[in-house]
C-alpha atoms as a PDB file:
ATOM      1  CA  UNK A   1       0.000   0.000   0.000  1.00  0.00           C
ATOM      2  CA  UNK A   2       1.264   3.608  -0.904  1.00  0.00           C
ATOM      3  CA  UNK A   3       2.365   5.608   1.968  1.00  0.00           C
ATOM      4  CA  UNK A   4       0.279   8.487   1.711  1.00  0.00           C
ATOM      5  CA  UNK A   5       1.006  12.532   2.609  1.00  0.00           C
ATOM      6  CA  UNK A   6      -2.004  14.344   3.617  1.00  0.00           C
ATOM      7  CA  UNK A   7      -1.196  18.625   2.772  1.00  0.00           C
ATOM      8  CA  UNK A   8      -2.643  21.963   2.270  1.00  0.00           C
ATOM      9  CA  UNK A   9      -1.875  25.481   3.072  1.00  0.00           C
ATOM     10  CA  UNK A  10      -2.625  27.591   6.113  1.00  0.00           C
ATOM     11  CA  UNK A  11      -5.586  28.999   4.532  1.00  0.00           C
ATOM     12  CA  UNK A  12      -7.683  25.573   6.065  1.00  0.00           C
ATOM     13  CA  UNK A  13      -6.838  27.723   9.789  1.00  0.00           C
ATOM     14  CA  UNK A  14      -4.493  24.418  10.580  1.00  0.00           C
ATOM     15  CA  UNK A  15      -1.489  25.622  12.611  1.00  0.00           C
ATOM     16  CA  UNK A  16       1.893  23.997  12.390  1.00  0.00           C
ATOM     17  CA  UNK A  17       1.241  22.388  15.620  1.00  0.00           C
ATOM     18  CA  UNK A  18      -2.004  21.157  14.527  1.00  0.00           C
ATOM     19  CA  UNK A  19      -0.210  19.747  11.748  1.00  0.00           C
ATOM     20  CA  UNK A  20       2.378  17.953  13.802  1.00  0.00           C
ATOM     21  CA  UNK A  21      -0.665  16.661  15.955  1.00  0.00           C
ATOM     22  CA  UNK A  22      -2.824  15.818  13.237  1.00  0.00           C
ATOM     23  CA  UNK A  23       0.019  14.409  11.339  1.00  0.00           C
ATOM     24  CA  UNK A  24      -0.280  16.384   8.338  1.00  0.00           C
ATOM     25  CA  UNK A  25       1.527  19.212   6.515  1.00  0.00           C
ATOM     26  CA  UNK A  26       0.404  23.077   6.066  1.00  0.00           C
ATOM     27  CA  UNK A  27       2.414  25.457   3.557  1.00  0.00           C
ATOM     28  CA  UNK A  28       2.358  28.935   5.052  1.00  0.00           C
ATOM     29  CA  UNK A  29       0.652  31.624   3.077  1.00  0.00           C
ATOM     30  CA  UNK A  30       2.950  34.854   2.710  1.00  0.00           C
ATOM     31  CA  UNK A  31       1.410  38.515   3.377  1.00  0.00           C
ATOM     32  CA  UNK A  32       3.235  41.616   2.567  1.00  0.00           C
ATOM     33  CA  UNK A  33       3.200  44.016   5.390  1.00  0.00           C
ATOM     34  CA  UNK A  34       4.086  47.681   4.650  1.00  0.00           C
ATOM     35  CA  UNK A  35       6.500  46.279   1.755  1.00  0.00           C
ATOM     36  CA  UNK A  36       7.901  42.958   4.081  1.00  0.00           C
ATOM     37  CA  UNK A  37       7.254  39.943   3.588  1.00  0.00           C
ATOM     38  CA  UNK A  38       5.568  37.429   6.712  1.00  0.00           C
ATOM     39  CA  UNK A  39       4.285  33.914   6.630  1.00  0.00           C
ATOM     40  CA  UNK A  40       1.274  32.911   8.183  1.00  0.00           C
ATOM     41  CA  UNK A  41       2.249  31.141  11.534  1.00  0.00           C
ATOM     42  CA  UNK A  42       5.901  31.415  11.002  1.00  0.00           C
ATOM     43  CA  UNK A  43       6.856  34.693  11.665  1.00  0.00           C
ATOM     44  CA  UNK A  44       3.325  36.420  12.097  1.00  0.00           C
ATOM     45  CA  UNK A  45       0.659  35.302  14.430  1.00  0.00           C
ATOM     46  CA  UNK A  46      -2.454  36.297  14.737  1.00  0.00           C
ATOM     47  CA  UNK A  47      -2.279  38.789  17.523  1.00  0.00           C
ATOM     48  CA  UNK A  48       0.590  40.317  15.558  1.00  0.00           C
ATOM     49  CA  UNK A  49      -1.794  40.864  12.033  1.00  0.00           C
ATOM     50  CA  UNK A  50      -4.126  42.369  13.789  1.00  0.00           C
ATOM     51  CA  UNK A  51      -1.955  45.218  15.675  1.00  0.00           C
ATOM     52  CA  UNK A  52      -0.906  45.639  12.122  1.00  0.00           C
ATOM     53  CA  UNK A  53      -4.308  45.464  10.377  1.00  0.00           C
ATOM     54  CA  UNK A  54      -5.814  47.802  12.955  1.00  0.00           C
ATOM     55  CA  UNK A  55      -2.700  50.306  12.970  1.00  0.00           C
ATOM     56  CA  UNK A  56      -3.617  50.375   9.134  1.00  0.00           C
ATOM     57  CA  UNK A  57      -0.418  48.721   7.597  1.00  0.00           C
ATOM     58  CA  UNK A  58      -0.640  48.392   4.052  1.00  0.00           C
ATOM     59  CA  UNK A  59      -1.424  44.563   3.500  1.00  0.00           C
ATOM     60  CA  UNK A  60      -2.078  42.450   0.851  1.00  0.00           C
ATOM     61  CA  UNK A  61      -1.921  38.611   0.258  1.00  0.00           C
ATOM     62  CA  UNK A  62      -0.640  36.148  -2.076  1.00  0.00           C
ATOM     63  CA  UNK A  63      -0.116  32.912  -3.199  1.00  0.00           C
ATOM     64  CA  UNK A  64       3.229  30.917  -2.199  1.00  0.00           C
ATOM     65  CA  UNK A  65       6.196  31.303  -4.734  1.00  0.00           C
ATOM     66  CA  UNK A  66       6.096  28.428  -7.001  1.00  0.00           C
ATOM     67  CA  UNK A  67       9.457  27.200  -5.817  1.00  0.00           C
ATOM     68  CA  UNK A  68       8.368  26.796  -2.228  1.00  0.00           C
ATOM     69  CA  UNK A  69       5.302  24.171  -3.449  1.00  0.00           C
ATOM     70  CA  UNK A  70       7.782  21.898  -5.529  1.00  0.00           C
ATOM     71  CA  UNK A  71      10.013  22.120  -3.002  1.00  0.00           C
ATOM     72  CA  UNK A  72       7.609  21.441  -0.069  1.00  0.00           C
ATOM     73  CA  UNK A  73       6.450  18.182  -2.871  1.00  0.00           C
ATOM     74  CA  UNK A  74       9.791  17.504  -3.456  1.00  0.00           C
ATOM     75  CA  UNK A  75      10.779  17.310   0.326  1.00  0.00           C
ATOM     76  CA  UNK A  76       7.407  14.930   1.293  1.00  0.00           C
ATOM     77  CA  UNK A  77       7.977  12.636  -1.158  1.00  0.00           C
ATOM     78  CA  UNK A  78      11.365  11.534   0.094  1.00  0.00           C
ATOM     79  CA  UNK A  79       9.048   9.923   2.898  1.00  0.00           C
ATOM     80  CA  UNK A  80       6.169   9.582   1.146  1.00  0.00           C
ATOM     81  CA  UNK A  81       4.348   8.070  -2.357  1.00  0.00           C
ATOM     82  CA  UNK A  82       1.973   9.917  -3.214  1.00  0.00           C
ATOM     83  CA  UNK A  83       0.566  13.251  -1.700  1.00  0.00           C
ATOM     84  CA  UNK A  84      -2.655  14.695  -1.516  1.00  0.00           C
ATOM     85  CA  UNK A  85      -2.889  18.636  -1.845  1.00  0.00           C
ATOM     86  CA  UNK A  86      -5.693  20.242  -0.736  1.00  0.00           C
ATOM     87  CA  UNK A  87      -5.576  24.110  -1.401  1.00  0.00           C
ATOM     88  CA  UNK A  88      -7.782  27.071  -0.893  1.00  0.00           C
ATOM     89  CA  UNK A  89     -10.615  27.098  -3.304  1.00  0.00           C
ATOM     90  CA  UNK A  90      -9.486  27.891  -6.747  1.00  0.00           C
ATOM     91  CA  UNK A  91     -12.417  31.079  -6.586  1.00  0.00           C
ATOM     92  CA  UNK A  92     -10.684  32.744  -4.264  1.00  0.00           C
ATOM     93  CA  UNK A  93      -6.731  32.659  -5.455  1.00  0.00           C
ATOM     94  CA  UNK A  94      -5.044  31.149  -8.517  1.00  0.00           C
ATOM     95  CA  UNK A  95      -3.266  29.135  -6.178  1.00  0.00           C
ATOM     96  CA  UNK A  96      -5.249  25.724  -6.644  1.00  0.00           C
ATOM     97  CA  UNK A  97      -5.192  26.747 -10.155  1.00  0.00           C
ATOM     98  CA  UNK A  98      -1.041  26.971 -10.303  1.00  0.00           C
ATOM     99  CA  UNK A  99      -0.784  23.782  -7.998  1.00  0.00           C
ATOM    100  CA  UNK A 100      -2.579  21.476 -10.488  1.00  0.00           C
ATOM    101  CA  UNK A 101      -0.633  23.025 -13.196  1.00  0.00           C
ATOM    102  CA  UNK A 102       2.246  22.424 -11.485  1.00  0.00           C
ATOM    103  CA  UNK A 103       1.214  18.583 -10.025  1.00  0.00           C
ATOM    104  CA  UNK A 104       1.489  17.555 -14.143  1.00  0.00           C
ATOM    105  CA  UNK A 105       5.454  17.060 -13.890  1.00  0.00           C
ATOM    106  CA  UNK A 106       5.176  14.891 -10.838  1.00  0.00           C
ATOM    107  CA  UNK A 107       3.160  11.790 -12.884  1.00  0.00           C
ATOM    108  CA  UNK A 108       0.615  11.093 -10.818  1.00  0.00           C
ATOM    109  CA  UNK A 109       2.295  11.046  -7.519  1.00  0.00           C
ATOM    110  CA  UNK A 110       0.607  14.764  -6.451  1.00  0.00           C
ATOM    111  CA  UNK A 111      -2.956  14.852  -6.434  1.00  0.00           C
ATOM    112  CA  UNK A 112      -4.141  18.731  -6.004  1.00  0.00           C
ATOM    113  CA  UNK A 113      -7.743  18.334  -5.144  1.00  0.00           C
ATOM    114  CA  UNK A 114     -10.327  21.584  -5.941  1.00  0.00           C
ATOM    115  CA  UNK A 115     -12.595  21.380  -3.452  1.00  0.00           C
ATOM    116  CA  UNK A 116     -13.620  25.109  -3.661  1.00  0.00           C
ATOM    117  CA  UNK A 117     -13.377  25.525   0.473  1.00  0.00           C
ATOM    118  CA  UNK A 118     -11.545  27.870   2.690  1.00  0.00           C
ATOM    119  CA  UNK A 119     -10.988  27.743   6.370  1.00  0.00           C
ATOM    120  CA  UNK A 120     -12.377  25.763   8.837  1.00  0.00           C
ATOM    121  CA  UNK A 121     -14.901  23.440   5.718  1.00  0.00           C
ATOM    122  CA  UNK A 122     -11.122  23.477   4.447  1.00  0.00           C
ATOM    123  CA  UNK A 123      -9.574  22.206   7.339  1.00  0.00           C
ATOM    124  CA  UNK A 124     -12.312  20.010   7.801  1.00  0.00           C
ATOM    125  CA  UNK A 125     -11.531  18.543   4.357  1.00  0.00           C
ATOM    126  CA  UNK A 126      -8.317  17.664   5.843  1.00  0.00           C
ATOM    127  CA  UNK A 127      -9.271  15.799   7.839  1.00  0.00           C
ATOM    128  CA  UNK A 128     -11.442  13.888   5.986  1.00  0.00           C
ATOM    129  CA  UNK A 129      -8.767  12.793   3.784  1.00  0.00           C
ATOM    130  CA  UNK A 130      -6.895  11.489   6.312  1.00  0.00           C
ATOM    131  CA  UNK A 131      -9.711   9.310   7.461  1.00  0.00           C
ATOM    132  CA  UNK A 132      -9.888   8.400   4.187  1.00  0.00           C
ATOM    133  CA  UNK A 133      -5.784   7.507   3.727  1.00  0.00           C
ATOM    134  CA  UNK A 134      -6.992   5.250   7.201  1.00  0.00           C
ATOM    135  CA  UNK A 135      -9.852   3.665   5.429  1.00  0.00           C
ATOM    136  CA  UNK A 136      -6.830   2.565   2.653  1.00  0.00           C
ATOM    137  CA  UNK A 137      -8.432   4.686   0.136  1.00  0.00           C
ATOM    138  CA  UNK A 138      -5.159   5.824  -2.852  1.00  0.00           C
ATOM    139  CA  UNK A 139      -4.266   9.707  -3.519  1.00  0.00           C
ATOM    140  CA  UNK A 140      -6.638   9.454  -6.590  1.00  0.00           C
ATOM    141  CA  UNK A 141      -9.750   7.904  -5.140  1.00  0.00           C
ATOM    142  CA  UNK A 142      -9.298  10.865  -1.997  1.00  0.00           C
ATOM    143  CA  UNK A 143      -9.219  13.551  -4.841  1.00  0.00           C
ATOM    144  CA  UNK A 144     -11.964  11.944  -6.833  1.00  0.00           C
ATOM    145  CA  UNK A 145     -14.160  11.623  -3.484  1.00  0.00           C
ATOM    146  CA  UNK A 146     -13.664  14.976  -1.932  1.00  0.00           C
ATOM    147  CA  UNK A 147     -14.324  17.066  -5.617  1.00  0.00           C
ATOM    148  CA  UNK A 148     -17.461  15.253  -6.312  1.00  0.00           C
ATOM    149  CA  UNK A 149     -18.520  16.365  -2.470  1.00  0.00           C
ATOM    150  CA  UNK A 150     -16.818  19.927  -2.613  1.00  0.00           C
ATOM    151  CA  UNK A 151     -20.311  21.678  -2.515  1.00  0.00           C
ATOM    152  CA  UNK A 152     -21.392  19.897   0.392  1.00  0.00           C
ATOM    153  CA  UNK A 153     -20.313  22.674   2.769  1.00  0.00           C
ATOM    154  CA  UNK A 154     -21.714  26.276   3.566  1.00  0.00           C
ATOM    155  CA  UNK A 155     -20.485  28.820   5.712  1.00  0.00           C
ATOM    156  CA  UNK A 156     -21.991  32.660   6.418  1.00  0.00           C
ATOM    157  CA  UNK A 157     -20.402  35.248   7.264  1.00  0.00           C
ATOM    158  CA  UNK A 158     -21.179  38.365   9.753  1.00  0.00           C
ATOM    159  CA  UNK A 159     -18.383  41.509   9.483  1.00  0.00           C
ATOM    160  CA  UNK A 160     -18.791  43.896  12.000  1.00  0.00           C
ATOM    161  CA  UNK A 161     -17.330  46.551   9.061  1.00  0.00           C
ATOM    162  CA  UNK A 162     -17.433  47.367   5.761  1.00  0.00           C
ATOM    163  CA  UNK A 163     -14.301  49.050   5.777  1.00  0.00           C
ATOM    164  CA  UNK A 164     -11.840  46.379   4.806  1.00  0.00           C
ATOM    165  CA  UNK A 165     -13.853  45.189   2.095  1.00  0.00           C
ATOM    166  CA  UNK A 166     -13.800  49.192   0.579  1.00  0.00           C
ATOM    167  CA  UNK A 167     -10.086  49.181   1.281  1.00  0.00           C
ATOM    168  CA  UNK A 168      -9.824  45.950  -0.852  1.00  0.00           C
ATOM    169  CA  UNK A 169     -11.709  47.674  -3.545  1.00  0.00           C
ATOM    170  CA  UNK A 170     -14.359  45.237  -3.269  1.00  0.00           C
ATOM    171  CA  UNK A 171     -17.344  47.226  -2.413  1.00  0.00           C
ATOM    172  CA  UNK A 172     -17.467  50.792  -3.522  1.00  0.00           C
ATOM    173  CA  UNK A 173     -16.480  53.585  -1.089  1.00  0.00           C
ATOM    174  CA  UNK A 174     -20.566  54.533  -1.399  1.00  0.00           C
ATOM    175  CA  UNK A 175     -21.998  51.515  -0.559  1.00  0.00           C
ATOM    176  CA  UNK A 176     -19.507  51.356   2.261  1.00  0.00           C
ATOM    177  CA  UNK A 177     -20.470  54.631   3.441  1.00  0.00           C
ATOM    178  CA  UNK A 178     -24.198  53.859   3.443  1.00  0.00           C
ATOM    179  CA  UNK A 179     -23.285  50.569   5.738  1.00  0.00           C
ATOM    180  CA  UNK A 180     -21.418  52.691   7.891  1.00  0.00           C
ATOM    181  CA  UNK A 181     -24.350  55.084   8.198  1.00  0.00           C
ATOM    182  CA  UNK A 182     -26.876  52.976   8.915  1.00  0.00           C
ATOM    183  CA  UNK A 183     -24.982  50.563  11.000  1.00  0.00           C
ATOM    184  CA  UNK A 184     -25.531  47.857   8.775  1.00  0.00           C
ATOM    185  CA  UNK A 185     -23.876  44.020   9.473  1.00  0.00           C
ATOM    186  CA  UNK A 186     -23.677  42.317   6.066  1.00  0.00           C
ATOM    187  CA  UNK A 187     -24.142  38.488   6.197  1.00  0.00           C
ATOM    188  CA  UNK A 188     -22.268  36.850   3.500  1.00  0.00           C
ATOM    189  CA  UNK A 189     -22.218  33.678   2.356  1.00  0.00           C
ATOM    190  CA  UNK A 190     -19.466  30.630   0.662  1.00  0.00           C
ATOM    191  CA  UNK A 191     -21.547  27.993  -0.935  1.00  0.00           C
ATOM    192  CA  UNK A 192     -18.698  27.130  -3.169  1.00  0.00           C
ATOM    193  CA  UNK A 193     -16.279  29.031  -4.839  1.00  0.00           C
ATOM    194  CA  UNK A 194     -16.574  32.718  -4.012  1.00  0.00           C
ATOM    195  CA  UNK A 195     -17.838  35.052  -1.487  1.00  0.00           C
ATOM    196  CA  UNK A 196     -21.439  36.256  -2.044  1.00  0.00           C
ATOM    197  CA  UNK A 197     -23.833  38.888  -0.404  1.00  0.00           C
ATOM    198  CA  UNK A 198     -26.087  36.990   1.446  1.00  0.00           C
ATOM    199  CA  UNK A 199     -28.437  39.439   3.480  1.00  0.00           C
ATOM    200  CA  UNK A 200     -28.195  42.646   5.865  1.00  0.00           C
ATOM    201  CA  UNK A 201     -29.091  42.887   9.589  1.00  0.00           C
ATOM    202  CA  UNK A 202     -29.290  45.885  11.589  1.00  0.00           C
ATOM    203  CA  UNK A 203     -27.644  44.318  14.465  1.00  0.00           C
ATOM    204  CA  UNK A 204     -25.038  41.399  15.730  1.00  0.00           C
ATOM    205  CA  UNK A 205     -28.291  39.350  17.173  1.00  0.00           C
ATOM    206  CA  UNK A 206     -30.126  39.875  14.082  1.00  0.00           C
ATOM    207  CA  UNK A 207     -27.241  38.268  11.965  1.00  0.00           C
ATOM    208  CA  UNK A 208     -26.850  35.389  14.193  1.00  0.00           C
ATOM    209  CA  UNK A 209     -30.402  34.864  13.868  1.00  0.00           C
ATOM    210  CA  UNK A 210     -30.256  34.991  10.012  1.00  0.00           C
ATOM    211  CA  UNK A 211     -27.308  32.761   9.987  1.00  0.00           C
ATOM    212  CA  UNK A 212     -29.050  30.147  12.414  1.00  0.00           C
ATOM    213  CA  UNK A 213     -32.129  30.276   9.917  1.00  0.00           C
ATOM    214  CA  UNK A 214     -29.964  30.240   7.105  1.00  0.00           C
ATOM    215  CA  UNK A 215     -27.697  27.357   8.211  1.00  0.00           C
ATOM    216  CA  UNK A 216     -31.252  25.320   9.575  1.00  0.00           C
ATOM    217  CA  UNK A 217     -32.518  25.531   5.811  1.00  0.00           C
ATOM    218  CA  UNK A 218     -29.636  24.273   4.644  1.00  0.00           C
ATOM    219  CA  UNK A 219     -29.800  21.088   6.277  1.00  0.00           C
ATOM    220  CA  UNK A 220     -33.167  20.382   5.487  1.00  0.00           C
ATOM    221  CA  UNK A 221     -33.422  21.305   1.795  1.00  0.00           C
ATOM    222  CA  UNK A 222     -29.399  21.135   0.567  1.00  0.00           C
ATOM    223  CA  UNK A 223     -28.821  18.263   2.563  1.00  0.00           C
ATOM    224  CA  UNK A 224     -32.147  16.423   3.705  1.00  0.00           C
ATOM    225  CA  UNK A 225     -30.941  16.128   7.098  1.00  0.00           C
ATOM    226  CA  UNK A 226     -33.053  18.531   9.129  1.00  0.00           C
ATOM    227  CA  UNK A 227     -31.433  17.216  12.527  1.00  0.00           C
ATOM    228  CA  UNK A 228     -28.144  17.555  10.717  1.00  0.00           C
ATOM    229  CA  UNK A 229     -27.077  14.501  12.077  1.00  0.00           C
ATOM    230  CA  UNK A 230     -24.606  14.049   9.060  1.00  0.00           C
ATOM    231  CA  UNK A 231     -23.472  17.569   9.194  1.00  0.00           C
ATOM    232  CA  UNK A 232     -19.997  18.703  11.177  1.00  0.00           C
ATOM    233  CA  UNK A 233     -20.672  22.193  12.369  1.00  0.00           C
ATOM    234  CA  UNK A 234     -18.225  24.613  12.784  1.00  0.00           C
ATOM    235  CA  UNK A 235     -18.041  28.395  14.189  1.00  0.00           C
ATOM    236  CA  UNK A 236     -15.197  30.922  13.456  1.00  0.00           C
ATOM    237  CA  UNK A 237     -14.224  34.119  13.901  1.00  0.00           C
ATOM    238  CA  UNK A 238     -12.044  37.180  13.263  1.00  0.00           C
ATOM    239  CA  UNK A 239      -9.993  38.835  16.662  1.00  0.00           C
ATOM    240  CA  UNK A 240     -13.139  38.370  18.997  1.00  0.00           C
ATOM    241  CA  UNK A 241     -12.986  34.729  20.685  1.00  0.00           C
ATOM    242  CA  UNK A 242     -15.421  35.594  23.683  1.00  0.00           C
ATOM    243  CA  UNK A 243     -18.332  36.910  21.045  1.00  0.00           C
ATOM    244  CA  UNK A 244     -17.500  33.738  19.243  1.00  0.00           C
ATOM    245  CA  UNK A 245     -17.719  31.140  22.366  1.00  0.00           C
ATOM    246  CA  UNK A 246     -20.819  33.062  23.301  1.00  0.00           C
ATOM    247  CA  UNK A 247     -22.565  32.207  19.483  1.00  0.00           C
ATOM    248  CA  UNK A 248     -20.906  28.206  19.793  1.00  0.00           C
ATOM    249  CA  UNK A 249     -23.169  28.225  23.506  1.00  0.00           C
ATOM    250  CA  UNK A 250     -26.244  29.527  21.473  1.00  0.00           C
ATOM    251  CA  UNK A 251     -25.706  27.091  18.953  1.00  0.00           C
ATOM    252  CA  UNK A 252     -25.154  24.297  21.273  1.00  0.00           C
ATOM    253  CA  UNK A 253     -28.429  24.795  22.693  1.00  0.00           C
ATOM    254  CA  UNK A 254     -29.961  24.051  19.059  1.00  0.00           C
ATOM    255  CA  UNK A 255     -28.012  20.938  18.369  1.00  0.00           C
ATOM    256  CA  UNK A 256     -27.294  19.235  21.572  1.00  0.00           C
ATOM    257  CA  UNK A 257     -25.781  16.533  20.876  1.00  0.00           C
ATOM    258  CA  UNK A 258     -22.751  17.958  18.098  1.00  0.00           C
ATOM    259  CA  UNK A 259     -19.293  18.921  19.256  1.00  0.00           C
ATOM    260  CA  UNK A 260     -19.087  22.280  18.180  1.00  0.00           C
ATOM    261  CA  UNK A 261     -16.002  23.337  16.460  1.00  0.00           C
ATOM    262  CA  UNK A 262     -14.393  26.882  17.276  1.00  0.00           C
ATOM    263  CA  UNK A 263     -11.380  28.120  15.467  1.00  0.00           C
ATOM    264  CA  UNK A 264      -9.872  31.677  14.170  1.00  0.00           C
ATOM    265  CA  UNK A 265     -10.747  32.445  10.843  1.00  0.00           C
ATOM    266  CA  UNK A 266      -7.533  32.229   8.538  1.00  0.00           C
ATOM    267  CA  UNK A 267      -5.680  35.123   8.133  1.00  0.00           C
ATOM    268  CA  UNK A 268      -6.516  35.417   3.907  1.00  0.00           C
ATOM    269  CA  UNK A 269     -10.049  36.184   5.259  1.00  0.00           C
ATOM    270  CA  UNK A 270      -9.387  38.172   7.738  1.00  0.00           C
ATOM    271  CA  UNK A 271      -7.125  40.433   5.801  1.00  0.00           C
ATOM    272  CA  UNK A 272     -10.078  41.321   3.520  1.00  0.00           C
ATOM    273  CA  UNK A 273     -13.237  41.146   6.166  1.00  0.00           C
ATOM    274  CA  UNK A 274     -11.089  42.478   9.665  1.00  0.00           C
ATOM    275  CA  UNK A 275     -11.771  42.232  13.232  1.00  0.00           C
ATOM    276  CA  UNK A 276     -15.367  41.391  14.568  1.00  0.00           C
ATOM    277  CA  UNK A 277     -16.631  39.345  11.955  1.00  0.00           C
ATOM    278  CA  UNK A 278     -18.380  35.953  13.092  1.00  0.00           C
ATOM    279  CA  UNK A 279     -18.893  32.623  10.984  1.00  0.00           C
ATOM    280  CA  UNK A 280     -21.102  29.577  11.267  1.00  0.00           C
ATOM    281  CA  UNK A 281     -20.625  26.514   9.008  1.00  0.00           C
ATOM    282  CA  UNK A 282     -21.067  23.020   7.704  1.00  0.00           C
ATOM    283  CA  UNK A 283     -20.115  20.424   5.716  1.00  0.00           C
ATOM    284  CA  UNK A 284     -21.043  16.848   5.458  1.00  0.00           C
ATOM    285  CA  UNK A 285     -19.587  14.316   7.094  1.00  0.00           C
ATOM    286  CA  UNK A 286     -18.127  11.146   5.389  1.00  0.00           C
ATOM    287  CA  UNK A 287     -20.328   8.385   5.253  1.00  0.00           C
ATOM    288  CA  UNK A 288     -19.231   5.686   7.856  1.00  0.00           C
ATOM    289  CA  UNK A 289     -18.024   2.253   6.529  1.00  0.00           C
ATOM    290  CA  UNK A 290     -20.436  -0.890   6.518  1.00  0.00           C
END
């Protein structure tokens, strides 16, 4: 049987010491921070990209240089067959895109999966394919698996402020201004590959609300499971943890018997959404072996 390495990038919110206890492998994403250049969980952590996001550094993201991702190949297969990559979804950065391109010189022994998720339905992802290296399932059959079930995930998104999506040019300084004015908390949504407009509240409750309604509907018409009984659920969040534990408690209350996941949003996300915002989300869970 191949020996199998499970990767992805820190986009899925996995940590390096996650990845040493999960016993898989995470390729920092790089930022540029007034003109330097910082990798996600290497030599910037999240306390530190907020000081600077909040002291309004210049910041923008990118994709890792395509040396580092044949190198980081290059270095797992000396212990490994085959690898499974699992990127960010190819929607949101040409990264997926350049990894498959760049997975056809390694003859089949890099699998770059497209399974059009980001954060914590990412890093769920994860680990899905290593239960699925466990279940003795090959680097093909994982990829095959998890891209036929990539839009079996959702996730919506409050932000607290419209003013890092106006500074990323993707709202116009208007519209911004009129959510400023009135207050407004955008819910957005993932379904998929990109980031959508989902639905306005007037206040944080109000969002959670829509979410929780939003996230309920899902179950029972996208997934037929109305209990979500087959459904991981996950919360994350951007700076504030105790607003974040406070929505996992609400949630709890609704779905008794799930563990709740509760992790940081990654830092891509963040970069473009900022501090406050609050997540809920799902994806299915693999279907247990007969």
């Amino acid at each position: 049987m191949s020996k199998i390495a499970v990767a992805t990038d820190s986009n899925s919110g996995i940590t390096q010491n996650q990845a040493k206890e999960y016993g898989v492998h995470v390729i920092p994403m790089p930022f540029f921070i007034d003109g330097e250049t910082f990798y996600e969980d290497i030599n910037l952590t999240q306390e530190q990209f907020y000081e600077k996001l909040e002291g309004n550094a210049e910041i923008s993201t990118s994709m890792p240089a395509v040396g580092d991702v044949t190198d980081f190949w290059d270095k797992l297969l000396q212990e490994y067959d085959e690898i499974v990559y699992i990127p960010m979804s190819s929607g949101l950065s040409s990264s997926c895109e350049t990894a498959m391109m760049l997975a056809q010189e390694y003859e089949g022994k890099v699998q770059v999966v497209n399974n059009q998720r980001i954060s914590v339905t990412q890093k769920q992802t994860v680990l899905d394919a290593l239960e699925m290296v466990e279940r003795g399932m090959n680097a093909a059959q994982i990829k095959e698996y998890l891209e036929e079930t990539k839009f079996d995930s959702s996730i919506y998104i409050m932000l607290d402020t419209l003013y890092y999506l106006k500074k990323g040019g993707r709202i116009t300084p208007a519209a911004a201004a009129l959510g400023t004015l009135l207050k407004l908390k955008p819910v957005l949504q993932i379904q998929g590959e990109r980031l959508d407009a989902f639905a306005k509240a007037r206040t944080m409750k109000q969002a959670k609300t829509i979410m929780l309604d939003a996230m309920a509907k899902d179950f029972a018409e996208r997934f037929g499971d109305a209990e979500g009984e087959n459904m991981w659920i996950e919360v994350a969040y951007t700076k504030d943890r105790e607003v974040a534990e406070e929505f996992r408690a609400q949630i709890q209350e609704l779905y008794p018997n799930h563990k709740i996941v509760l992790d940081p949003l990654s830092l891509s996300i963040s970069c473009h959404i900022g501090p406050g915002a609050l997540a809920i989300a799902c994806s299915k869970k693999l279907p247990s072996q007969e």
